[in-house]
Protein backbone atom coordinates (compact mmCIF):
# COMPACT_ATOMS: atom_id res chain seq x y z
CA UNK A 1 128.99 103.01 105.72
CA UNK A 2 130.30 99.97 104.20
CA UNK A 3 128.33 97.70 101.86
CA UNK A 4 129.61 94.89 103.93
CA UNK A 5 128.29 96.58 107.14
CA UNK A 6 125.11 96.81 105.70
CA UNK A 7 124.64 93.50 104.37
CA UNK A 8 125.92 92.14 107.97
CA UNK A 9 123.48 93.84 109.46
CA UNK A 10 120.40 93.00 106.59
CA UNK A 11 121.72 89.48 107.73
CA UNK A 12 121.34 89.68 110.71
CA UNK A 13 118.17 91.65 111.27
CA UNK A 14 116.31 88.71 108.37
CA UNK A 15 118.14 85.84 110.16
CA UNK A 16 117.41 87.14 113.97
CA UNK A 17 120.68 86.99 114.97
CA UNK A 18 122.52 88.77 117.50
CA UNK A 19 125.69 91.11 116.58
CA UNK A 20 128.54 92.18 118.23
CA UNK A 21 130.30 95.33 117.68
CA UNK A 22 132.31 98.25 119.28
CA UNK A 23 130.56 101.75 119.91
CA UNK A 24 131.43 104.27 121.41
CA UNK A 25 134.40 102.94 123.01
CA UNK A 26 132.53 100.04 124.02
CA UNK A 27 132.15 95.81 123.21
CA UNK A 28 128.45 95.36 122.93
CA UNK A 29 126.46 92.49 121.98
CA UNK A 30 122.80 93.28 120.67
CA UNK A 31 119.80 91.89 119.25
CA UNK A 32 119.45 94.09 115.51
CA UNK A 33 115.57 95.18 115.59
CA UNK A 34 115.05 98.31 113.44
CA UNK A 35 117.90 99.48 110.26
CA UNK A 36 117.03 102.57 108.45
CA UNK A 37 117.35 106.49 108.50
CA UNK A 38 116.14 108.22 111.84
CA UNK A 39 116.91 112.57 111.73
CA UNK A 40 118.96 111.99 108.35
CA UNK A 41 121.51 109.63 110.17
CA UNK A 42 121.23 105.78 109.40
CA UNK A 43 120.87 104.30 112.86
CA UNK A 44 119.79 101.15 113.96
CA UNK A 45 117.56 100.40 117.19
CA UNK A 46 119.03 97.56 119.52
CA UNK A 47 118.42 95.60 122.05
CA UNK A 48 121.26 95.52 123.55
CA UNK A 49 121.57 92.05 126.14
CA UNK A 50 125.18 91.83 126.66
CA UNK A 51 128.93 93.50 126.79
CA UNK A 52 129.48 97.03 127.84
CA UNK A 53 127.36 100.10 128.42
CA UNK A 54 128.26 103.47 130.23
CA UNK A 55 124.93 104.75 129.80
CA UNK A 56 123.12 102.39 132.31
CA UNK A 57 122.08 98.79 132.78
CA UNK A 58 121.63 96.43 130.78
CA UNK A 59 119.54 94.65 128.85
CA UNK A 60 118.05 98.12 127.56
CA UNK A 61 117.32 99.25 123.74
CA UNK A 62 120.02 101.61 122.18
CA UNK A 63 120.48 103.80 119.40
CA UNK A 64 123.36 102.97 117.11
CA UNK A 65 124.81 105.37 114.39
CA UNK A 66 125.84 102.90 112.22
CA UNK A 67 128.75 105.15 110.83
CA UNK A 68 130.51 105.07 114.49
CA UNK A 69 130.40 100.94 115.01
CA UNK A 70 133.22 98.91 114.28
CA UNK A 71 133.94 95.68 114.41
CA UNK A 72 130.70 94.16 113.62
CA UNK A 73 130.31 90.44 113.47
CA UNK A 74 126.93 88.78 113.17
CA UNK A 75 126.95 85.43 115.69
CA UNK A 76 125.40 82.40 115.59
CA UNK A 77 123.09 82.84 118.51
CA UNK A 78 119.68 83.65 117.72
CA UNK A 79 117.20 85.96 119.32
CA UNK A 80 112.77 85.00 119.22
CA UNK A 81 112.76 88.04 117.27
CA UNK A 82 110.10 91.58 118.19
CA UNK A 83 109.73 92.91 121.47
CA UNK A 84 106.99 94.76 123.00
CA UNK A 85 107.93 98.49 123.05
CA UNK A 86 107.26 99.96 125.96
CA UNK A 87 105.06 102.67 125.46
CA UNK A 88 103.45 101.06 122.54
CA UNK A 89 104.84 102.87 120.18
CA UNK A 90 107.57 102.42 117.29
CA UNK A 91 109.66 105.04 117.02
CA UNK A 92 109.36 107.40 113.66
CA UNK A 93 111.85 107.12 110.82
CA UNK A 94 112.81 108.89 107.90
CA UNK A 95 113.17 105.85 105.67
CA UNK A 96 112.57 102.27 107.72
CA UNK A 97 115.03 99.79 105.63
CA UNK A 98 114.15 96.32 107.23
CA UNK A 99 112.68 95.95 110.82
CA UNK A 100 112.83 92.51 112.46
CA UNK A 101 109.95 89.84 112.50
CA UNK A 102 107.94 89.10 115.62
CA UNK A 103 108.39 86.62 117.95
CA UNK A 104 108.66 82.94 117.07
């Protein structure tokens, strides 16, 4: 990974930003929620509101290995910031780097 694709995405996470990036073979655009190390593979947890998906509909939270995404811009568009989690329950990381701030 790229410095510059990590500071994009420390940017974008502190500023609650959306992002915009290809994975996978698909344009997504995403609210950045949770950056770190998840089963020794930095990942980061979207919510992802626009853009393309094969893996269902949308808006839904994906997993991201931040190695595979290209093309990542952060956008001027803002998101409120947290959402609830379904079952209540943050997922478990290796080594959380920076995790979005609640709602505004």
């Amino acid at each position: 990974m790229s410095r510059q694709t990590d500071e994009a995405i420390r940017r974008a996470i502190t500023g609650k930003r959306l992002v915009r990036f290809q994975f996978r073979g698909c344009l997504r655009v995403a609210e950045p929620h949770d950056y770190g190390v998840r089963n020794g593979v930095v990942q980061l947890l979207v919510y992802q509101v626009g853009g393309e998906s094969r893996s269902g509909k949308l808006p839904n939270w994906r997993w991201i290995v931040v190695v595979e995404l290209t093309a990542l811009e952060v956008l001027e568009q803002t998101f409120p910031g947290g959402r609830d989690v379904p079952s209540g329950a943050h997922s478990k990381w290796d080594e959380l780097y920076l995790r979005v701030a609640g709602r505004t």
